[in-house]
N, C-alpha and C. Protein backbone atom coordinates (compact mmCIF):
# COMPACT_ATOMS: atom_id res chain seq x y z
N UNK A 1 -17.15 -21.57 46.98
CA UNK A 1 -16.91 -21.40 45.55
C UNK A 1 -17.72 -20.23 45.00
N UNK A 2 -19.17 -19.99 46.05
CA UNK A 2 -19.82 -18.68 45.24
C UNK A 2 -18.74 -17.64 45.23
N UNK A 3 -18.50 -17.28 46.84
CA UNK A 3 -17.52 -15.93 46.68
C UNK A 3 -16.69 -15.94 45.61
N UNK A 4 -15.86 -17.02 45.18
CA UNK A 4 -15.16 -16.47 44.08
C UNK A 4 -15.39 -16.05 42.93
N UNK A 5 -16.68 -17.01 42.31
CA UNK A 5 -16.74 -16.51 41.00
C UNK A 5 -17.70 -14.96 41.09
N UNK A 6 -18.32 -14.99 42.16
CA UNK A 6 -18.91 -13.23 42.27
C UNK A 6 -17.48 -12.19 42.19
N UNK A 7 -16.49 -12.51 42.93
CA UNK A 7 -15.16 -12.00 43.00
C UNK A 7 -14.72 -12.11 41.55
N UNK A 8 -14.53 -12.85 40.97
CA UNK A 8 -14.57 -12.95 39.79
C UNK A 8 -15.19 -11.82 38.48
N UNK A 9 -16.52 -12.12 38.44
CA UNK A 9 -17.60 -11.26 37.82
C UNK A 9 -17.28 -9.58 38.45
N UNK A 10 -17.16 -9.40 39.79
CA UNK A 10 -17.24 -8.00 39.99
C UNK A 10 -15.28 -7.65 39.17
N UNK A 11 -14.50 -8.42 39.35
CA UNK A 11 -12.99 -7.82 38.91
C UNK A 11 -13.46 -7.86 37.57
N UNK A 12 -14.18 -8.46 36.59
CA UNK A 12 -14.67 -8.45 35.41
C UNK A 12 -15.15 -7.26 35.19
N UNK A 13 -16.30 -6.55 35.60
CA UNK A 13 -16.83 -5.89 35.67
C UNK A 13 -16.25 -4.37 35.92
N UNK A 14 -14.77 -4.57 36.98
CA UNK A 14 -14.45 -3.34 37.02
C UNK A 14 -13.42 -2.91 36.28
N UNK A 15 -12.92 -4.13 35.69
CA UNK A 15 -11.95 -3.81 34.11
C UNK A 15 -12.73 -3.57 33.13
N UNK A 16 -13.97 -3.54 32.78
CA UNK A 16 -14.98 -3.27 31.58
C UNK A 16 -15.16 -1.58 32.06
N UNK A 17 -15.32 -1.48 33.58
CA UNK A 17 -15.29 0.07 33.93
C UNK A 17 -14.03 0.77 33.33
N UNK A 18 -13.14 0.36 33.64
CA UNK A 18 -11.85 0.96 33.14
C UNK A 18 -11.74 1.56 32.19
N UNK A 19 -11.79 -0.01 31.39
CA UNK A 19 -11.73 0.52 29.56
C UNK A 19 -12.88 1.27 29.05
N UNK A 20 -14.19 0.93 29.92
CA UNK A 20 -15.14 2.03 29.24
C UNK A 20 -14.37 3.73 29.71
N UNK A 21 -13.85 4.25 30.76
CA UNK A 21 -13.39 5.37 31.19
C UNK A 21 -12.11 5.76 29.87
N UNK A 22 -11.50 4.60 30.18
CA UNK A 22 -10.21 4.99 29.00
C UNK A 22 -10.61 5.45 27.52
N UNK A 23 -11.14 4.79 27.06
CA UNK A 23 -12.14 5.13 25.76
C UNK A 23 -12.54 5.88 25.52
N UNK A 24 -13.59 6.60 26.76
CA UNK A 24 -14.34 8.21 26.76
C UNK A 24 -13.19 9.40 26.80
N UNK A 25 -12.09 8.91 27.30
CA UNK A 25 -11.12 9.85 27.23
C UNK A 25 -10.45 10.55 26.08
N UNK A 26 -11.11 10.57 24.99
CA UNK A 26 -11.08 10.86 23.32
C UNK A 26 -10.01 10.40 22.77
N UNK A 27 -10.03 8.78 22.78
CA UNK A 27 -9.70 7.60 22.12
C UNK A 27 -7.98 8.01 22.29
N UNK A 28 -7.41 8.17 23.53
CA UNK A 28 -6.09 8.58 23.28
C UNK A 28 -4.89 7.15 23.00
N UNK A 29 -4.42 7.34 22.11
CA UNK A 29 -3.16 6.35 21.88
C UNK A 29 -2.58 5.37 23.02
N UNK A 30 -2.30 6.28 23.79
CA UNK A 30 -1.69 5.38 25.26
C UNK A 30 -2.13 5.12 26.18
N UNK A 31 -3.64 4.59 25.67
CA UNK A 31 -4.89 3.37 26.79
C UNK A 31 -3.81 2.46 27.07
N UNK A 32 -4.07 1.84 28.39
CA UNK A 32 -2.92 0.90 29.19
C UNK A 32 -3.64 -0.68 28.49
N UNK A 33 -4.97 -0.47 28.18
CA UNK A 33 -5.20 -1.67 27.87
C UNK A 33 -6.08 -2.00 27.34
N UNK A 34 -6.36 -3.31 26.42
CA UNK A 34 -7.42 -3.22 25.42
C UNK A 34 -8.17 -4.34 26.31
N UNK A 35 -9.17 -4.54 26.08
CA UNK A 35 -10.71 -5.47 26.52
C UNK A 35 -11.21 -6.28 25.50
N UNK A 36 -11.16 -7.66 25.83
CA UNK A 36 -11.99 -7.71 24.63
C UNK A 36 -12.88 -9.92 25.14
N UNK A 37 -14.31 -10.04 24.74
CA UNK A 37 -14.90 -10.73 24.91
C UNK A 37 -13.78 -12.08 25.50
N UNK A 38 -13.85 -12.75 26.79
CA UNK A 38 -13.40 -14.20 26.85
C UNK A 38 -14.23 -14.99 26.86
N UNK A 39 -13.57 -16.26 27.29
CA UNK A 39 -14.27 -17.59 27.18
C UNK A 39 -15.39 -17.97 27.85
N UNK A 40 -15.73 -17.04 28.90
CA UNK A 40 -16.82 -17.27 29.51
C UNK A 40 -17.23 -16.04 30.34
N UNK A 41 -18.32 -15.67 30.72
CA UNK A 41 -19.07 -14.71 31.09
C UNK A 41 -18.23 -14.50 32.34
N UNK A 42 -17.76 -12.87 32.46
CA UNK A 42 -17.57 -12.01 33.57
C UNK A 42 -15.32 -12.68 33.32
N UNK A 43 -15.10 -13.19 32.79
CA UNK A 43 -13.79 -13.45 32.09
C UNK A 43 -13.44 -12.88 30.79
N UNK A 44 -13.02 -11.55 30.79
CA UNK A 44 -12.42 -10.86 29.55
C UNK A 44 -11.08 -11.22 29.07
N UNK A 45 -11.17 -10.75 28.36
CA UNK A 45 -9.40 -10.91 27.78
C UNK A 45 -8.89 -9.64 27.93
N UNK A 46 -7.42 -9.88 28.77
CA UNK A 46 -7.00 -8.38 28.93
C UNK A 46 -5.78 -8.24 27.65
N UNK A 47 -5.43 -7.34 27.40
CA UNK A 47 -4.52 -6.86 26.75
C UNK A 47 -3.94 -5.43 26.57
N UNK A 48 -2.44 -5.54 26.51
CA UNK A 48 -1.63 -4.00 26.18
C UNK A 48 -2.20 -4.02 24.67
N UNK A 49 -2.56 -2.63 24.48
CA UNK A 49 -2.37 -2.19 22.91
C UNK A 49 -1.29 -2.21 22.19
N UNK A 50 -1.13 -2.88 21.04
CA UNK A 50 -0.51 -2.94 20.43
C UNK A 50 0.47 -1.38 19.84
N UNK A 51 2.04 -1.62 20.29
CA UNK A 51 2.68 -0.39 19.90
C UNK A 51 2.60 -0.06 18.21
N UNK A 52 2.36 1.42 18.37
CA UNK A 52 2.29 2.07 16.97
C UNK A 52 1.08 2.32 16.22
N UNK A 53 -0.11 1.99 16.79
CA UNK A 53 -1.05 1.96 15.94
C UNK A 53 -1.93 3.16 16.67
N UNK A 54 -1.98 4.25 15.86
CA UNK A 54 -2.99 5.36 16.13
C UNK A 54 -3.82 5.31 15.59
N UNK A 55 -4.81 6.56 16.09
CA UNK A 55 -6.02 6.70 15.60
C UNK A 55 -5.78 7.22 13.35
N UNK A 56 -4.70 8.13 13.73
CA UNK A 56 -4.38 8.75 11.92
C UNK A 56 -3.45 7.29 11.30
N UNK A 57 -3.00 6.74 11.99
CA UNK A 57 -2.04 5.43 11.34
C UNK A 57 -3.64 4.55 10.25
N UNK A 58 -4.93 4.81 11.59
CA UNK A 58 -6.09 4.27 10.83
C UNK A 58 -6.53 4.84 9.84
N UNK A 59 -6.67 5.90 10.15
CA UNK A 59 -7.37 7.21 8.62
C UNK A 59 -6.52 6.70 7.39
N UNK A 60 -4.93 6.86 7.97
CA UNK A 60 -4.33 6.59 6.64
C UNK A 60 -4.50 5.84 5.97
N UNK A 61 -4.75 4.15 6.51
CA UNK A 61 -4.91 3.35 6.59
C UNK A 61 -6.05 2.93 5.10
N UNK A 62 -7.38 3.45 5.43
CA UNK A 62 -8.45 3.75 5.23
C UNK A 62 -8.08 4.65 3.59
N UNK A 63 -7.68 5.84 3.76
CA UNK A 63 -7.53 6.59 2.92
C UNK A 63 -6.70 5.82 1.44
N UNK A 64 -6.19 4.91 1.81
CA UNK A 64 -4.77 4.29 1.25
C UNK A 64 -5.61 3.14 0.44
N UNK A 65 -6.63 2.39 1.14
CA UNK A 65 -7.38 1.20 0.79
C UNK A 65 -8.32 1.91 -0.36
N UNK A 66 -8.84 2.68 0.21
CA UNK A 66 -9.91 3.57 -0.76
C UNK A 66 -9.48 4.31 -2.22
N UNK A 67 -7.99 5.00 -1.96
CA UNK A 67 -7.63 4.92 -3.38
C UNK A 67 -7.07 3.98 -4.30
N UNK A 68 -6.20 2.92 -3.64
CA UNK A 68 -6.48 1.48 -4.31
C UNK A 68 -7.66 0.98 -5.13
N UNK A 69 -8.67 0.78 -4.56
CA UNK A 69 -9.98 0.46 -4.59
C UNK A 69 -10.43 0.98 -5.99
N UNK A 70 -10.13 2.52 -5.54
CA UNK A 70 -10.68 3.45 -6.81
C UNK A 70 -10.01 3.03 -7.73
N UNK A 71 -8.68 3.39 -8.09
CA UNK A 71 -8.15 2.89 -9.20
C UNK A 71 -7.95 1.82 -9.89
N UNK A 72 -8.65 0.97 -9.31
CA UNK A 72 -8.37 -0.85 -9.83
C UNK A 72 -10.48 -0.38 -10.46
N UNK A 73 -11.28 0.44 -9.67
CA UNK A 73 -12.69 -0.90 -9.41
C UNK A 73 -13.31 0.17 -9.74
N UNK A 74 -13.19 1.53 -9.46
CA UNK A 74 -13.61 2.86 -9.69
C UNK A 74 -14.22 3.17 -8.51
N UNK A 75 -15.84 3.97 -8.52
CA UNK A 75 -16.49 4.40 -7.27
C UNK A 75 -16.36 3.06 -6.63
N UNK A 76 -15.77 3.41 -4.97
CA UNK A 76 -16.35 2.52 -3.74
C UNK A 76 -17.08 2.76 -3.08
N UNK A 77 -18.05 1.67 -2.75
CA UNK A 77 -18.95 1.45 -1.41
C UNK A 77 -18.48 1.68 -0.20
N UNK A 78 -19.20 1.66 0.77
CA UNK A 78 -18.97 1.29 2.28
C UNK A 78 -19.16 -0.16 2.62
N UNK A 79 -19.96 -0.49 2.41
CA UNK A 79 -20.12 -1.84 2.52
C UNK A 79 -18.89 -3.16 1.57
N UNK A 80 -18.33 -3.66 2.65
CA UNK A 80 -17.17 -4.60 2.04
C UNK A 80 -16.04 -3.65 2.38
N UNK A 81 -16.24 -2.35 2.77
CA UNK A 81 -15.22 -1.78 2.65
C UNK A 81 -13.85 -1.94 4.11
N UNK A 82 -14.65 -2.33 5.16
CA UNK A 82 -13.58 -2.39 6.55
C UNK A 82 -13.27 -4.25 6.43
N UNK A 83 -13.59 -4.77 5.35
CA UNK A 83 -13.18 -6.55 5.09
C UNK A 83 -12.06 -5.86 4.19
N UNK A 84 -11.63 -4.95 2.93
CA UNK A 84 -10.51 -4.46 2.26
C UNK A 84 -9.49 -3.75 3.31
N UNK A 85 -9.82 -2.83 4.68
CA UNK A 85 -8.57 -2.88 5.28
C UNK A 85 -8.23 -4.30 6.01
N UNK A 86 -8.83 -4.65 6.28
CA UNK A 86 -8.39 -6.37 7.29
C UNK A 86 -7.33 -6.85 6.40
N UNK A 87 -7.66 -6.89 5.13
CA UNK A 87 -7.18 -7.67 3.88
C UNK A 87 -5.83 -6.82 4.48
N UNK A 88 -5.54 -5.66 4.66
CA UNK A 88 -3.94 -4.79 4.57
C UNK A 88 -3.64 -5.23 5.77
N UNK A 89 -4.24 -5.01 7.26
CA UNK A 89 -4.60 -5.26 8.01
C UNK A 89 -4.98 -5.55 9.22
N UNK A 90 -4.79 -7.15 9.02
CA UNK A 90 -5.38 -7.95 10.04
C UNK A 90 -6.03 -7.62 11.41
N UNK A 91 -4.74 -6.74 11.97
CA UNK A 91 -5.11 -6.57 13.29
C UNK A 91 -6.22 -4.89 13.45
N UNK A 92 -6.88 -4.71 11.74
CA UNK A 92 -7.66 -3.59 12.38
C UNK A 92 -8.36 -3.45 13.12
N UNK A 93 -9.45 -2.53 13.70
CA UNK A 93 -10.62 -2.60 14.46
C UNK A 93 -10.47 -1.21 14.91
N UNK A 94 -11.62 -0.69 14.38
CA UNK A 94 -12.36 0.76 14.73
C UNK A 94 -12.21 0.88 16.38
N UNK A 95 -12.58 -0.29 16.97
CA UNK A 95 -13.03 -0.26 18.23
C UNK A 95 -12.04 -0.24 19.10
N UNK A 96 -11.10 -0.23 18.79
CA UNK A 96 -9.42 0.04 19.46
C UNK A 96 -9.64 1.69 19.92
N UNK A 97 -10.45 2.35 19.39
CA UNK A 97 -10.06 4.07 19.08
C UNK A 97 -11.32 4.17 19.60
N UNK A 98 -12.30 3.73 19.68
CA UNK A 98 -13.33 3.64 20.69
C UNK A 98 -14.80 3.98 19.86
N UNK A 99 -14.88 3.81 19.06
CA UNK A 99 -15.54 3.83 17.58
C UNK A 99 -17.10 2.41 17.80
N UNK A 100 -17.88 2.88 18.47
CA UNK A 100 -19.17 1.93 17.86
C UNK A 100 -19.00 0.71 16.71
N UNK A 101 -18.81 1.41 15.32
CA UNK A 101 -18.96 0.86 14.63
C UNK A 101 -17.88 1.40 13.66
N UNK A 102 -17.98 0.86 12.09
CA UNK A 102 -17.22 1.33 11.12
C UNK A 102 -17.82 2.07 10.31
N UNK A 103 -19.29 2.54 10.41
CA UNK A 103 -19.77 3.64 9.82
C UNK A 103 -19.29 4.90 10.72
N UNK A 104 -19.29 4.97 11.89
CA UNK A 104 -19.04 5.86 13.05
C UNK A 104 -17.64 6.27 12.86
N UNK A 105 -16.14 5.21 12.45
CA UNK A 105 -14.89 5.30 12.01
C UNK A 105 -14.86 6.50 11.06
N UNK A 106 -15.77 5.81 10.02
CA UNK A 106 -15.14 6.85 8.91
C UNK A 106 -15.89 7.73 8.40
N UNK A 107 -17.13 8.53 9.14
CA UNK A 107 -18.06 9.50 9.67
C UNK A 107 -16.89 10.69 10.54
N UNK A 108 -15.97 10.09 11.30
CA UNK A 108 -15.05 10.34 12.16
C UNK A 108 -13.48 10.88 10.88
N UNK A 109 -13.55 9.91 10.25
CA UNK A 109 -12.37 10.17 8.92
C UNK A 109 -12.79 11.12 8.25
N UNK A 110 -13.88 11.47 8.02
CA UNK A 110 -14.79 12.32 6.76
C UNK A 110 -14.85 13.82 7.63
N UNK A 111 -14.76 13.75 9.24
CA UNK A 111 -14.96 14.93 9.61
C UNK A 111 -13.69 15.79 9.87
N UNK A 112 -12.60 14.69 9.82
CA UNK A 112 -11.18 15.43 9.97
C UNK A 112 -10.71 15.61 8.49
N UNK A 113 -11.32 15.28 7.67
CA UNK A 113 -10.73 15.75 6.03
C UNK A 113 -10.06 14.78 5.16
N UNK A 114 -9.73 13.24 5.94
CA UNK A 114 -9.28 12.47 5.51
C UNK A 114 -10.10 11.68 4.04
N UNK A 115 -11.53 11.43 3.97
CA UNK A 115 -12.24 10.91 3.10
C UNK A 115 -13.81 11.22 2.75
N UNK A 116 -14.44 11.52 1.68
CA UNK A 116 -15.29 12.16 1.67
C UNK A 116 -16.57 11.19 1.78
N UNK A 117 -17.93 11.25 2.28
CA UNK A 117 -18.55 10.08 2.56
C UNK A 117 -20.30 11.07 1.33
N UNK A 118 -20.22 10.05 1.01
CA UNK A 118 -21.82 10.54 0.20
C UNK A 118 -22.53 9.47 -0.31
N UNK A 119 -24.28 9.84 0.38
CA UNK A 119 -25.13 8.51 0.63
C UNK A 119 -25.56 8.99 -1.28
N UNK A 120 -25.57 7.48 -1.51
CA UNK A 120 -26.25 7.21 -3.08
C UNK A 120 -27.68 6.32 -3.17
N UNK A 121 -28.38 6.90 -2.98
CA UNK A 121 -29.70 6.44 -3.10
C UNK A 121 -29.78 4.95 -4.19
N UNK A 122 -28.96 5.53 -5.54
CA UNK A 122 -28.92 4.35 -6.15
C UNK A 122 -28.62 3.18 -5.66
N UNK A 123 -27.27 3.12 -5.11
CA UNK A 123 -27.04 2.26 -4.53
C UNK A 123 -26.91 1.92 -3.59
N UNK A 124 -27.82 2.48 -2.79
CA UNK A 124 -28.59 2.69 -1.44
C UNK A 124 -27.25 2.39 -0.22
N UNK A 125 -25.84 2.77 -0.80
CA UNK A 125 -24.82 2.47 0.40
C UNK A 125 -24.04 4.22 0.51
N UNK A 126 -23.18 4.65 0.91
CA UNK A 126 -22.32 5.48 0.83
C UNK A 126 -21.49 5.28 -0.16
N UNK A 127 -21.03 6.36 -0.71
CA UNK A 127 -19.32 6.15 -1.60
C UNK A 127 -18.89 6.80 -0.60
N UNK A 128 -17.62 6.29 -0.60
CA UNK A 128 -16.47 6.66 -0.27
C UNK A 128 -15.48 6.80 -1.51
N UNK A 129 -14.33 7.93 -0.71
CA UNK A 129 -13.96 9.12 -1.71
C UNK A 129 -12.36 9.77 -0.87
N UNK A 130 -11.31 9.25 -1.59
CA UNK A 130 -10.26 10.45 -0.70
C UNK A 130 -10.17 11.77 -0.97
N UNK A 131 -9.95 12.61 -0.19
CA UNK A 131 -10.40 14.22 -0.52
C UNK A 131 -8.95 14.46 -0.94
């Protein structure tokens, strides 16, 4: 029973290689497959990416929530702000596109021209801003 679950853990291990390779490959659209935490250690969850969803389908995404936002609430934060795309949604996640985090996302949005990012001391978060 050892051999298997080591057999196990290493096929674990070399699908986490994968998707880490696919990822570094500058987050291209047609990764064969997404990764993501299973039920128990060295057992991932495999998955096809979901058709249609790009990296700009996200910007837009983003860009779209943020002028909403503005016009209902006025200046937006960053913070609360990737719980308002979920709200559009559901199935977002930065980390599809190979993104750390959601400050790193839209650091990434702000550098292609999509949204403007500026730290406010006052309110010690970022605004966000569509350009």
């Amino acid at each position: 029973m050892r051999r298997v679950v080591i057999g196990l853990v290493a096929i674990g291990s070399l699908v986490s290689l994968l998707v880490g390779l696919a990822a570094a490959q500058a987050q291209k659209p047609d990764a064969t497959i997404e990764l993501s935490e299973g039920p128990g250690r060295g057992d991932p969850v495999v998955q096809f990416p979901s058709k249609g969803t790009s990296e700009q389908a996200a910007f837009d995404l983003l860009a779209d929530v943020v002028q909403k936002l503005a016009s209902k609430n006025g200046p937006v934060v960053l913070s609360g702000l990737k719980n308002q795309l979920r709200k559009e949604d559901a199935t977002f996640s930065e980390k599809k596109f190979g993104y750390g985090g959601f400050l790193q996302f839209c650091k990434a949005a702000a550098t292609k021209g999509v949204i403007d990012l500026t730290w406010d001391e006052g309110v010690g978060d970022y605004r966000v801003s569509v350009k």
